[in-house]
Each structure stands twice: as C-alpha cells, then as structure tokens.
N, C-alpha and C. Protein backbone atom coordinates (compact mmCIF):
# COMPACT_ATOMS: atom_id res chain seq x y z
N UNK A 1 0.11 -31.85 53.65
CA UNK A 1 -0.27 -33.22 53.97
C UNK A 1 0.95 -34.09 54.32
N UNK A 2 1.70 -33.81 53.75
CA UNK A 2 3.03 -34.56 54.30
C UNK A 2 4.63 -33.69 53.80
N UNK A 3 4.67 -32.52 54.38
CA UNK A 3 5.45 -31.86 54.48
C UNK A 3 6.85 -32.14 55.87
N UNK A 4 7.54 -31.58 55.35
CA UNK A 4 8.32 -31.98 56.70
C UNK A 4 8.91 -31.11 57.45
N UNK A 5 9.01 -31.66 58.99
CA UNK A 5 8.49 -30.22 60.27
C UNK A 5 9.99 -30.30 60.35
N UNK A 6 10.10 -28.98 61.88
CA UNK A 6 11.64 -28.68 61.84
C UNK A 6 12.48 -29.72 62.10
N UNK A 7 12.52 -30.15 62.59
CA UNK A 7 13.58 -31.27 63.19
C UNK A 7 13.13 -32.67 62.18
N UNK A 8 12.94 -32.31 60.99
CA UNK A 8 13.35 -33.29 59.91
C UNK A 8 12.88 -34.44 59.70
N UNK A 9 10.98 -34.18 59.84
CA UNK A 9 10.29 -35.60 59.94
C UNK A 9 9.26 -35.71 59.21
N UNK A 10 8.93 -36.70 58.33
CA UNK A 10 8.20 -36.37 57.09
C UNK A 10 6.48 -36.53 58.06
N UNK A 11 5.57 -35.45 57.51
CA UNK A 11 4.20 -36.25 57.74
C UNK A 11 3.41 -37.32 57.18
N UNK A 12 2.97 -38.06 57.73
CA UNK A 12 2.17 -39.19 57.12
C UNK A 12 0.57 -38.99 57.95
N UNK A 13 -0.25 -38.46 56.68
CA UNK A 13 -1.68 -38.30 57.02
C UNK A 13 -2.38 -39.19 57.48
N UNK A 14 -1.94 -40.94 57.21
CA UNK A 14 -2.74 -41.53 57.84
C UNK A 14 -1.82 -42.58 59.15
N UNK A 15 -1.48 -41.49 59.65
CA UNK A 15 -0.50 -42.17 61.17
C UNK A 15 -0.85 -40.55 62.29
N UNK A 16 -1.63 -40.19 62.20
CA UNK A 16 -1.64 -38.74 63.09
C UNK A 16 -3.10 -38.88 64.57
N UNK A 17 -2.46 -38.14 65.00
CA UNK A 17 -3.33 -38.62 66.26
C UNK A 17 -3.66 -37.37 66.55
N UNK A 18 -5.35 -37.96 67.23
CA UNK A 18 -6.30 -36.27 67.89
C UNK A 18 -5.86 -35.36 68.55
N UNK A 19 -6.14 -34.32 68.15
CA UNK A 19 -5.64 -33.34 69.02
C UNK A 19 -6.01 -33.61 71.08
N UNK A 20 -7.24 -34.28 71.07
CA UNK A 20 -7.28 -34.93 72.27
C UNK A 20 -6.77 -36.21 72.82
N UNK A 21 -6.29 -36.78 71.77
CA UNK A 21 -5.35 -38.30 72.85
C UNK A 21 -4.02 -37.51 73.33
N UNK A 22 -3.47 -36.27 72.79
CA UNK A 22 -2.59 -36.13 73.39
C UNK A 22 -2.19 -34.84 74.11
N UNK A 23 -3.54 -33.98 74.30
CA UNK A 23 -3.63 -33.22 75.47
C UNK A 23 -3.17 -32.04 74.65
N UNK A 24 -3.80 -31.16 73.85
CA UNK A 24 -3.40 -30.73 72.67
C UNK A 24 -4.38 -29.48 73.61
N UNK A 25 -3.81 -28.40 73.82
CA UNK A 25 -3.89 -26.94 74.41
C UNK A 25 -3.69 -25.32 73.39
N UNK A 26 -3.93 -24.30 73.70
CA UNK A 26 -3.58 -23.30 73.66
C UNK A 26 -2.34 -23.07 74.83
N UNK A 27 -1.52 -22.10 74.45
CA UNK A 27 -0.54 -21.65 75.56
C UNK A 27 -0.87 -21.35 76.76
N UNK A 28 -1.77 -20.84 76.97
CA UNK A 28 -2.47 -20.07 77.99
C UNK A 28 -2.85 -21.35 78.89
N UNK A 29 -3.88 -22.28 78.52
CA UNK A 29 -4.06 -23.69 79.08
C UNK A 29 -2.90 -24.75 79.27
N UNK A 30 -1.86 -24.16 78.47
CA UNK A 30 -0.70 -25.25 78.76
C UNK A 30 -0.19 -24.83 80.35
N UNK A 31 -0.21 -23.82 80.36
CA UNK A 31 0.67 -23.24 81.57
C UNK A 31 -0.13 -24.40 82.70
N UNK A 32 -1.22 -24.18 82.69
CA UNK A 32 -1.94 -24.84 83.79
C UNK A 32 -1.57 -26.62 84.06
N UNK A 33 -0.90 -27.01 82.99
CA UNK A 33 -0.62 -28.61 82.79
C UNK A 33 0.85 -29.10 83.42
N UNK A 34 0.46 -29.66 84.35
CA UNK A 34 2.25 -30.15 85.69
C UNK A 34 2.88 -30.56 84.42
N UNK A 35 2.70 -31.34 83.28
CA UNK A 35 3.69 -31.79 81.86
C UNK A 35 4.53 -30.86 81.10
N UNK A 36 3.47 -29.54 81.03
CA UNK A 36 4.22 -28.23 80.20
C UNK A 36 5.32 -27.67 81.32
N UNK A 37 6.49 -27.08 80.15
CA UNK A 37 7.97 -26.94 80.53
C UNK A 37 7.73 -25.76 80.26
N UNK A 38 8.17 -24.65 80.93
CA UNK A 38 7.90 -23.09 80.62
C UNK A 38 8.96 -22.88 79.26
N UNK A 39 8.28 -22.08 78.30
CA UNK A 39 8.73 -21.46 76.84
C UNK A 39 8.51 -22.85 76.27
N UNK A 40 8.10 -23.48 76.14
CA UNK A 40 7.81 -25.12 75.40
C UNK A 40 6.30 -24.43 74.28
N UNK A 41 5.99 -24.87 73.67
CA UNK A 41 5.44 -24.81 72.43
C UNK A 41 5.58 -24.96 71.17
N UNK A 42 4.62 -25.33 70.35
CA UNK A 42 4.69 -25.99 69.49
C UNK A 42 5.60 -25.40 67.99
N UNK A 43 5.89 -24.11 68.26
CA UNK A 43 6.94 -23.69 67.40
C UNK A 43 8.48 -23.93 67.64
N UNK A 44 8.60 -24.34 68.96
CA UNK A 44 10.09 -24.90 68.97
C UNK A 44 10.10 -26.53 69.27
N UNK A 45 8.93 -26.69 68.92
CA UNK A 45 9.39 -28.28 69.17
C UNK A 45 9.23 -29.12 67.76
N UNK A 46 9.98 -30.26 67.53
CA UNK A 46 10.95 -30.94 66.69
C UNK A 46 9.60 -31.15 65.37
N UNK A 47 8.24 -31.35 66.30
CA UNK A 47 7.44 -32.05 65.44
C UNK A 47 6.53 -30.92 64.50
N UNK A 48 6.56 -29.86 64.41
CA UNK A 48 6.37 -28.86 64.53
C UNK A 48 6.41 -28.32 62.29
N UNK A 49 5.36 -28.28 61.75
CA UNK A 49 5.38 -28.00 60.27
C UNK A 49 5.13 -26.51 60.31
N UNK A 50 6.08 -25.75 59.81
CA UNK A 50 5.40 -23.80 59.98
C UNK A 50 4.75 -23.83 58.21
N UNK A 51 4.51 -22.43 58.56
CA UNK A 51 2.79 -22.22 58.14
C UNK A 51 3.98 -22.14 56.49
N UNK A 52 2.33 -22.86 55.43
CA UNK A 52 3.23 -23.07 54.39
C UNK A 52 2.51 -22.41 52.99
N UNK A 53 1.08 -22.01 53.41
CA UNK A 53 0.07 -21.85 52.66
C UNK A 53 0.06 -20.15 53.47
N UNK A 54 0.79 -19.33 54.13
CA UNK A 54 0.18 -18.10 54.11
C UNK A 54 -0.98 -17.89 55.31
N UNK A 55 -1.37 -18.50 55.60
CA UNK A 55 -3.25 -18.70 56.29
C UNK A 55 -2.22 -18.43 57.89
N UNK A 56 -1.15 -18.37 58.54
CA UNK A 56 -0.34 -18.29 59.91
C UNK A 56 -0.44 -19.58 60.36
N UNK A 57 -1.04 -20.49 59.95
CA UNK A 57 -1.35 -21.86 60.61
C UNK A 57 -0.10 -23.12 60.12
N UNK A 58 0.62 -23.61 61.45
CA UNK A 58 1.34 -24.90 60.40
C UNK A 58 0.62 -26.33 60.64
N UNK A 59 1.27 -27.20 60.98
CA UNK A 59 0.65 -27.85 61.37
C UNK A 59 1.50 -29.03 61.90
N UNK A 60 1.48 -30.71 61.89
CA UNK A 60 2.25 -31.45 63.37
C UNK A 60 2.48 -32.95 62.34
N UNK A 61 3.37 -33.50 62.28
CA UNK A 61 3.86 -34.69 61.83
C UNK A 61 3.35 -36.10 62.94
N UNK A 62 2.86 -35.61 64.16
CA UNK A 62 2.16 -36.34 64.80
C UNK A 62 0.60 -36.14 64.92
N UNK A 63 0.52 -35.05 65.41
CA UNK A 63 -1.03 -34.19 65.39
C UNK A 63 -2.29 -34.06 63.87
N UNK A 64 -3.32 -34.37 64.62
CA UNK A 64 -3.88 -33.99 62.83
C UNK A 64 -4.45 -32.31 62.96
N UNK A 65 -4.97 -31.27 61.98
CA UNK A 65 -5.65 -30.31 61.95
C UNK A 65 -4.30 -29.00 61.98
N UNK A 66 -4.62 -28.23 62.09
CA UNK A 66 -4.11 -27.02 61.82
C UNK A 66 -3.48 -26.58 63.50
N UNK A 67 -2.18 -26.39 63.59
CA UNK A 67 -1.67 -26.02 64.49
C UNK A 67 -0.87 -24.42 64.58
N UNK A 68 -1.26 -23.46 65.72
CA UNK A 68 -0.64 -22.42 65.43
C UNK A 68 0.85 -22.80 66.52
N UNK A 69 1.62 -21.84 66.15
CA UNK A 69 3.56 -21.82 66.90
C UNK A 69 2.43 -22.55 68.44
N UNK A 70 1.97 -21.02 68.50
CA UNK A 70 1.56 -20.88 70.26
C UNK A 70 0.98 -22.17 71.30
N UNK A 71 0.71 -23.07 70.35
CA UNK A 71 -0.29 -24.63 71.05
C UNK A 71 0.86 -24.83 71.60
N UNK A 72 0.38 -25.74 72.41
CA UNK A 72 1.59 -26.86 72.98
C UNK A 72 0.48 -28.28 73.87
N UNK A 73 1.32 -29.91 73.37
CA UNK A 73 0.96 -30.82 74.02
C UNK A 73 1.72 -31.36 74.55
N UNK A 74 1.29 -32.41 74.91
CA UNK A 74 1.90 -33.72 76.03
C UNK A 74 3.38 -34.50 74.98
N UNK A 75 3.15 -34.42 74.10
CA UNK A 75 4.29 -35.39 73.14
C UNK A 75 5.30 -34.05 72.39
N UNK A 76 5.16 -33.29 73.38
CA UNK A 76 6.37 -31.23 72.74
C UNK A 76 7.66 -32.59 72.86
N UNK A 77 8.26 -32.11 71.75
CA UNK A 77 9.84 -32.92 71.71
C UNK A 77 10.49 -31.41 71.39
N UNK A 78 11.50 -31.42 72.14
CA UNK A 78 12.82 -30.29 71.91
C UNK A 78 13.43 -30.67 70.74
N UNK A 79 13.76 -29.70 69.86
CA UNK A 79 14.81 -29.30 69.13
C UNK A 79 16.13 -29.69 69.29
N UNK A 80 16.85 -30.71 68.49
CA UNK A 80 18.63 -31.31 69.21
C UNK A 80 19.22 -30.08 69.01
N UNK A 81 19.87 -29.47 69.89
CA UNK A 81 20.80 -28.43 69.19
C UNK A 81 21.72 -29.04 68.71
N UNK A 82 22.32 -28.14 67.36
CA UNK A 82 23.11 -28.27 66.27
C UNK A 82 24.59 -28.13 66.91
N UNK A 83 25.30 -29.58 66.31
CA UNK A 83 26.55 -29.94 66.68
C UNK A 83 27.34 -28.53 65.87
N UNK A 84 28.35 -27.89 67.32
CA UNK A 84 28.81 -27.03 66.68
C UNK A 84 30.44 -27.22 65.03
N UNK A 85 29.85 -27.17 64.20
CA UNK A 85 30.93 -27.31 63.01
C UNK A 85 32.23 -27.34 63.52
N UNK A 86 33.06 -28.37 62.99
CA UNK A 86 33.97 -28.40 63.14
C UNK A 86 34.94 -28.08 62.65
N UNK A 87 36.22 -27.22 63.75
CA UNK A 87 36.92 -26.64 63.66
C UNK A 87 36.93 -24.79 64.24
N UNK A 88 35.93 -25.43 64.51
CA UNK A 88 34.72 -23.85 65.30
C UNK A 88 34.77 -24.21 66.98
N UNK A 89 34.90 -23.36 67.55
CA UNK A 89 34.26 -23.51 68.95
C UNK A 89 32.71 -22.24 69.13
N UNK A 90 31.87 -22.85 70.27
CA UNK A 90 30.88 -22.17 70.53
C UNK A 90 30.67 -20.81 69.91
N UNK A 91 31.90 -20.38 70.83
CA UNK A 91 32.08 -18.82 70.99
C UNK A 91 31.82 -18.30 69.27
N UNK A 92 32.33 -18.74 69.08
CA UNK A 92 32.70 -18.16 67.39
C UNK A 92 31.31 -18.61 66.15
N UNK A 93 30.53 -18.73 66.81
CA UNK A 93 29.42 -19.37 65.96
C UNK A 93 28.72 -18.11 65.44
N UNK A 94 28.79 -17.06 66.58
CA UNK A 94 28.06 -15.57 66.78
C UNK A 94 28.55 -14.85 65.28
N UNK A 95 29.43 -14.72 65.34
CA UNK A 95 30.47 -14.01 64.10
C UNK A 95 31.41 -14.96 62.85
N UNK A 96 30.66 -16.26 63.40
CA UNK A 96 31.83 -16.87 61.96
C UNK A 96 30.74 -16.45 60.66
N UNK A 97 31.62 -16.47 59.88
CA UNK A 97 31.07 -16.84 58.19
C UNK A 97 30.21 -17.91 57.85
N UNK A 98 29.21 -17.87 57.43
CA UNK A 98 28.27 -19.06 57.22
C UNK A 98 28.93 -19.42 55.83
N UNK A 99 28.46 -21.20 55.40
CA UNK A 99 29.07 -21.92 54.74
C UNK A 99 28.15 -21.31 53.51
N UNK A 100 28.82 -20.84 52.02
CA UNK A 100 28.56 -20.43 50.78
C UNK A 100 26.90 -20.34 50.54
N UNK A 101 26.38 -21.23 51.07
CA UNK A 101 24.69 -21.56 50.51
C UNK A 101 24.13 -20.89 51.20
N UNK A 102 24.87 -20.18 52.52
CA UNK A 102 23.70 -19.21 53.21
C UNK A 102 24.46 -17.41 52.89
N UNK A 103 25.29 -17.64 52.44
CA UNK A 103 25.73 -16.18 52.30
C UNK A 103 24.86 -14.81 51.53
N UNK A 104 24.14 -15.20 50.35
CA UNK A 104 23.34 -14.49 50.02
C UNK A 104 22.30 -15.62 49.48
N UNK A 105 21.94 -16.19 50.15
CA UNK A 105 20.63 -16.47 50.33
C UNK A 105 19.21 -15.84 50.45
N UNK A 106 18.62 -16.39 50.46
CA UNK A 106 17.24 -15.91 50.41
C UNK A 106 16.45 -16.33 51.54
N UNK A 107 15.91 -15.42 52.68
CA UNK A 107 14.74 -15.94 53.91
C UNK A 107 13.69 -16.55 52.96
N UNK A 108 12.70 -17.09 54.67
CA UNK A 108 11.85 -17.55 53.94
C UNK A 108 10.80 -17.23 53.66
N UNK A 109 10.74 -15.81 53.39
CA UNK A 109 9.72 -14.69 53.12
C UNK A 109 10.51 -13.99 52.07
N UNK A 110 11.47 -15.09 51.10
CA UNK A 110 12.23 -14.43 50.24
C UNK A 110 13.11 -12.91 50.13
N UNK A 111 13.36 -12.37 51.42
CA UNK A 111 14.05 -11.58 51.42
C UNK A 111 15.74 -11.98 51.47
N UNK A 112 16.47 -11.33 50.54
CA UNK A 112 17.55 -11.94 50.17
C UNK A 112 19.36 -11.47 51.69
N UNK A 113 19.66 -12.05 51.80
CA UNK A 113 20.94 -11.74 52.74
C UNK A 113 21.89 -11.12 51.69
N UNK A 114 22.08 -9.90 52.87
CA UNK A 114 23.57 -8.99 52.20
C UNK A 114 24.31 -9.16 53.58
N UNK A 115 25.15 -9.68 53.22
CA UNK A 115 26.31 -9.82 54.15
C UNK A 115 27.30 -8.89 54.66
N UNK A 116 26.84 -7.52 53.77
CA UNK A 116 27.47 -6.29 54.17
C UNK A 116 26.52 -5.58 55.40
N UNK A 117 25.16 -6.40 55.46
CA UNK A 117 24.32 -5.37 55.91
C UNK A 117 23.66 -5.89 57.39
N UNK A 118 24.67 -7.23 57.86
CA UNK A 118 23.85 -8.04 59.11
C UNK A 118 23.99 -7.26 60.26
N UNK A 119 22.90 -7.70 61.21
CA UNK A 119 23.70 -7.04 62.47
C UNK A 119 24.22 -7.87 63.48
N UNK A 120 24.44 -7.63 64.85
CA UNK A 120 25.24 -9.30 65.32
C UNK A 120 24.19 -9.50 66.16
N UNK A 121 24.40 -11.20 67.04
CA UNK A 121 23.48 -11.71 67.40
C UNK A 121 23.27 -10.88 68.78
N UNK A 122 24.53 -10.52 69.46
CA UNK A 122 24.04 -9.41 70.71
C UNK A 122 23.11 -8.51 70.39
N UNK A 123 23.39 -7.59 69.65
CA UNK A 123 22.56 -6.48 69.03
C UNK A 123 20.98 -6.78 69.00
N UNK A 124 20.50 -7.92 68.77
CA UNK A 124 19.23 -8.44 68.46
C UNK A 124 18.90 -9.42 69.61
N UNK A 125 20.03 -9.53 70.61
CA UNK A 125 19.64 -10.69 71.67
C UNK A 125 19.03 -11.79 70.90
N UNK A 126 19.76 -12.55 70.53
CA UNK A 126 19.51 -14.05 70.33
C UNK A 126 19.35 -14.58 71.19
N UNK A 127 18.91 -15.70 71.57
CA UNK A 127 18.64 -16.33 72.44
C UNK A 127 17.63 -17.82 72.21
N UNK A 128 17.51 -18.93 73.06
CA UNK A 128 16.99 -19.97 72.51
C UNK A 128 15.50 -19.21 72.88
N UNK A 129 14.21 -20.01 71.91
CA UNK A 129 13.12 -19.50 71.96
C UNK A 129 12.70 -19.70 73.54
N UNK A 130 12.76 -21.22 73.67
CA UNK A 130 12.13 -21.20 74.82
C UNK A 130 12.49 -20.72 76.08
N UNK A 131 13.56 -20.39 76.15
CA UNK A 131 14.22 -18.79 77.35
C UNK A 131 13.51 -17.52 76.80
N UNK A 132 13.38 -17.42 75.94
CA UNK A 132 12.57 -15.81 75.33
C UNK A 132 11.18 -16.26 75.81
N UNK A 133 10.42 -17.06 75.67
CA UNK A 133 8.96 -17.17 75.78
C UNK A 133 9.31 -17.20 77.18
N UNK A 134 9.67 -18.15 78.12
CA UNK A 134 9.66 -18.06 79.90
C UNK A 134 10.31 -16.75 80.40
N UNK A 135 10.76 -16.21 79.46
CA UNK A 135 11.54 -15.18 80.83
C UNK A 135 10.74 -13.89 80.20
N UNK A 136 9.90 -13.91 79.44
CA UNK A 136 8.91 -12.57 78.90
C UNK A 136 9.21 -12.02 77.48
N UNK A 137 10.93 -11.62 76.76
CA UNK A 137 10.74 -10.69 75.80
C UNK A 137 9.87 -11.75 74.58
N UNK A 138 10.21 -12.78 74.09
CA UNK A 138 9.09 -13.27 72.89
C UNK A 138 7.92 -14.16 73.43
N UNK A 139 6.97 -13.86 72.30
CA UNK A 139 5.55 -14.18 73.18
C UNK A 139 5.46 -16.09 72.22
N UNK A 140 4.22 -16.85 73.18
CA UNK A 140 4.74 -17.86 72.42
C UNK A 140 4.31 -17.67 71.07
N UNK A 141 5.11 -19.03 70.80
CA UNK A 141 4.63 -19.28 69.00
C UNK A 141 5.99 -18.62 68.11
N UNK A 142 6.41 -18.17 68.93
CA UNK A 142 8.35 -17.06 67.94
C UNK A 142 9.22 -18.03 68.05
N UNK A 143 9.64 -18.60 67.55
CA UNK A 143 11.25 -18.64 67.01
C UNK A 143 11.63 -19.07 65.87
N UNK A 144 13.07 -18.65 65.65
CA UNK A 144 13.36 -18.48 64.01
C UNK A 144 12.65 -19.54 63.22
N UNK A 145 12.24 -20.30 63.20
CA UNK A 145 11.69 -21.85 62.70
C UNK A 145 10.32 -20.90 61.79
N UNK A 146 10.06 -20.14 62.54
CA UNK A 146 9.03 -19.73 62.06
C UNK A 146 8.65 -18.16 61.66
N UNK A 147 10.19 -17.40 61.65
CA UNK A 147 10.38 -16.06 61.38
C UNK A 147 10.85 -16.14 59.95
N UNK A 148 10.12 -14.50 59.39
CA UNK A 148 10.30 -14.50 58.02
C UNK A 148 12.05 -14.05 57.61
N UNK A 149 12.72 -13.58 58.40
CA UNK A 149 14.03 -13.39 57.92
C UNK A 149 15.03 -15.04 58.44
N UNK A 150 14.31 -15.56 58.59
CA UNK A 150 15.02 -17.45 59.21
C UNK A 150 15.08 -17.89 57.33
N UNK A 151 16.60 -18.26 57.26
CA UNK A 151 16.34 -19.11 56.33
C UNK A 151 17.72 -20.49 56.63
N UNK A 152 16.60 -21.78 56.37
CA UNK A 152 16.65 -23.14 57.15
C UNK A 152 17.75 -23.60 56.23
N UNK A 153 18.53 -24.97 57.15
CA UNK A 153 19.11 -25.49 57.19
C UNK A 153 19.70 -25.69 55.54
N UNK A 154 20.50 -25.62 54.77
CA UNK A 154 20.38 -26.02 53.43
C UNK A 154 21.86 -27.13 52.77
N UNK A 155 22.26 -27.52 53.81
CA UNK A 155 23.43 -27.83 53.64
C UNK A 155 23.75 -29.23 54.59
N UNK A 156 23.11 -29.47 55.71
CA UNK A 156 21.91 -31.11 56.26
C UNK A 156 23.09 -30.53 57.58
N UNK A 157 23.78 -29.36 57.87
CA UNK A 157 24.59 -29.37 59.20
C UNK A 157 23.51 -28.97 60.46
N UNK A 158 22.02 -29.06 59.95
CA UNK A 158 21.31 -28.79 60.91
C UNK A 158 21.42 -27.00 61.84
N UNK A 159 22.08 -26.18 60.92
CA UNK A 159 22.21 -24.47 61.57
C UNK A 159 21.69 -23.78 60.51
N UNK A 160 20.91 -22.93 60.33
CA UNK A 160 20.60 -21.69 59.26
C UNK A 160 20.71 -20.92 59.33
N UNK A 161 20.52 -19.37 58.46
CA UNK A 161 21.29 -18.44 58.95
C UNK A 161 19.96 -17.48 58.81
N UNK A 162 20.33 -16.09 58.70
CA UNK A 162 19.59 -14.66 59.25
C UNK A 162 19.55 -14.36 57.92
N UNK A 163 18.29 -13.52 57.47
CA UNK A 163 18.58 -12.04 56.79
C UNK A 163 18.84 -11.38 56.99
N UNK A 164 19.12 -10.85 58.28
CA UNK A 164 19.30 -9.50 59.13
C UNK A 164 20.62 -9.92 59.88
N UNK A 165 20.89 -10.68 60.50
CA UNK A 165 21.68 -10.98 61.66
C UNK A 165 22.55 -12.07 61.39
N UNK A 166 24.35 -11.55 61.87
CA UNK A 166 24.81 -12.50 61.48
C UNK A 166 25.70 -13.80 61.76
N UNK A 167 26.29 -14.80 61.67
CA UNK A 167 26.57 -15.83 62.15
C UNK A 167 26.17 -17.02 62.34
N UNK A 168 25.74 -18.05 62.93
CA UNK A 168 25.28 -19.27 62.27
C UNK A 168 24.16 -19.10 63.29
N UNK A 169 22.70 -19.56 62.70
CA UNK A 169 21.38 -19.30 63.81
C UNK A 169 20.32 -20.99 63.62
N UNK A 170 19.94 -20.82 64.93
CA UNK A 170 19.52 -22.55 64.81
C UNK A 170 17.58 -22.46 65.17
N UNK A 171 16.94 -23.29 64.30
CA UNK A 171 15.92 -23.05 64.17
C UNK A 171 15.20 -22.99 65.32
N UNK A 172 15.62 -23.13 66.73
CA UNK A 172 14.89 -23.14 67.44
C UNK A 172 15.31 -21.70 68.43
N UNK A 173 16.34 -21.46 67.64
CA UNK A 173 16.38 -19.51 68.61
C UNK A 173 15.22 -18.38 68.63
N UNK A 174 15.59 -17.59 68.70
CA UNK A 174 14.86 -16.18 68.96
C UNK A 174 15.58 -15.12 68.86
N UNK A 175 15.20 -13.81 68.23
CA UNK A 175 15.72 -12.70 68.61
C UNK A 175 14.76 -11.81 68.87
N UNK A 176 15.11 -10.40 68.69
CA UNK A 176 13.86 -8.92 68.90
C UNK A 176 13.56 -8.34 67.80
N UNK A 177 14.34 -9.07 66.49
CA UNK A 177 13.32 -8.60 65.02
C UNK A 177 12.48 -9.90 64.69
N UNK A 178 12.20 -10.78 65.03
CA UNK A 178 11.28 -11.96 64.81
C UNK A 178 10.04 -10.68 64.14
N UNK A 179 10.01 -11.88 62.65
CA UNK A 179 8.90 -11.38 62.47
C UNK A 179 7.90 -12.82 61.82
N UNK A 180 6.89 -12.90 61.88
CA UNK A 180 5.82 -14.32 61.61
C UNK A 180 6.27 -14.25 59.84
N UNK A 181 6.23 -15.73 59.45
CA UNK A 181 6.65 -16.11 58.15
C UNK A 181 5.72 -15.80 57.30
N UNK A 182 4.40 -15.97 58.07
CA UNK A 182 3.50 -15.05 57.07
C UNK A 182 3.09 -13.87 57.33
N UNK A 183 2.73 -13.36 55.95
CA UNK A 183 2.04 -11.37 55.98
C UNK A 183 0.98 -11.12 56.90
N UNK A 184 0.25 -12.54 56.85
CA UNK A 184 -1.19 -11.77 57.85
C UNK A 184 -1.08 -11.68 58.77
N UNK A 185 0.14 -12.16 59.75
CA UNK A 185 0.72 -12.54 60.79
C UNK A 185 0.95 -10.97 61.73
C-alpha cells in the first residue's frame, strides 16, 4: 500500500490514478502506442514497486491495482542513472570492489554473495534493460530491479550489486542469468 518503487518514491493509496487516465497497456499493446519508447516498461521505470508478496505482481506509486514488470504507460519515467562514485571512472565500475554493505550481502531472494564466486559483467552481458528488451535477448518485464540475485541500493549511492556477478550493478540493467524475484515466476 505504500511501499517504495525503484527510483525512491513512497506510495500514497489515496493519490493514484486509473489504470485508464493514463493509457495503462500490456507490452504487446504498448508497441502499438506513437508514446511507447522501445524496451520501456514498467520494470525499468522509476515508478515502478517489484513484486513484494510472492504472487509476481508489483505494483505503481502513481497507478492503482496490481502491475506486472511487462505493462507499460503514458507517464513510464526512466531510471536516473547512478552518478559514477567518486574517484572511479566508468570503465572501472565493471570490476571495482563494491562498498562493504554489498560484499556479502544477501539478494533479494536471500541468496547470499561470495565474492570469491562472481562472474564479470561481460560474461553475463550486462547491459541496460531497456537495450535488452528492444534489441531481443531479455523479454519485457527483466531487469535487475526485479531479479532474484539484484540486491538494491543499501548505502543511498543509488548502485547495487549481484549475487552472481561482479562490480557495481544499477537497478535498471539486465543480464542472461536474470531470474524473476519471485518462485512462481
């Protein structure tokens, strides 16, 4: 009911609007809409609550009712990408050391990070979600925001890191072990 979505926005149940004032689709019907941005959906965009109860469903800090990754509407806000840490350049984000709180951490399907055991982000093709959904390898509704080895931001620098994969990873990427945060998934 008032959980808060990726890009860091609390819900308020009685400020949410119909899934029809704002043109509220399946993926498949988005494509057809001149507004939708190819790989845009509601799992990489800002407003965006992942599933919290198990059921695969999250749901929208603007939107009311149950939203899956794969929807997408008229009010999709992008993800800011994460200012790269300083003292870091780009390049080095792939292979630096994540800051203490993500080192053996726990995903959010509670599987715990061994840092002996990551693999790198080439290896798994990282990539931002919404280039994976437009150019074919992830289907919509994937990115880390909403994968069970993603574990989020814990430290407010806005980057989280992998169970599997290693270096600093931002909730709105993708790779080729994505797996859905929930089991029934």
């Amino acid at each position: 009911m008032s959980a808060t979505s990726l890009g860091n926005e609390q819900r308020n149940p009685d400020e949410l609007s119909s899934k029809s004032d704002v043109g509220f689709s399946e993926y498949e019907e988005a494509l057809e809409n001149d507004a939708h941005q190819p790989g845009t959906c509601c799992a990489n965009c800002a407003d965006y609550i992942v599933d919290k109860n198990g059921d695969t469903f999250g749901a929208c800090v603007e939107v009311e009712g149950y939203i899956d990754g794969a929807d997408w509407c008229v009010i999709y806000e992008a993800l800011p990408e994460p200012e790269v840490p300083e003292g870091m350049s780009e390049a080095e984000l792939a292979t630096a050391e994540v800051p203490e709180e993500y080192r053996t951490a726990s995903s959010q399907a509670g599987e715990e990070r061994n840092p002996d055991e990551l693999q790198s982000q080439e290896a798994v093709s990282l990539m931002e979600s919404v280039d994976a959904i437009a150019d074919g390898p992830a289907q919509p509704g994937q990115s880390c925001g909403n994968c069970a080895e993603f574990i989020p931001d814990e430290n407010g620098d806005m980057w989280g890191a992998c169970a599997k994969v290693e270096g600093y990873i931002a909730v709105e990427d993708w790779c080729t072990i994505w797996e859905h945060v929930s089991e029934e998934a």
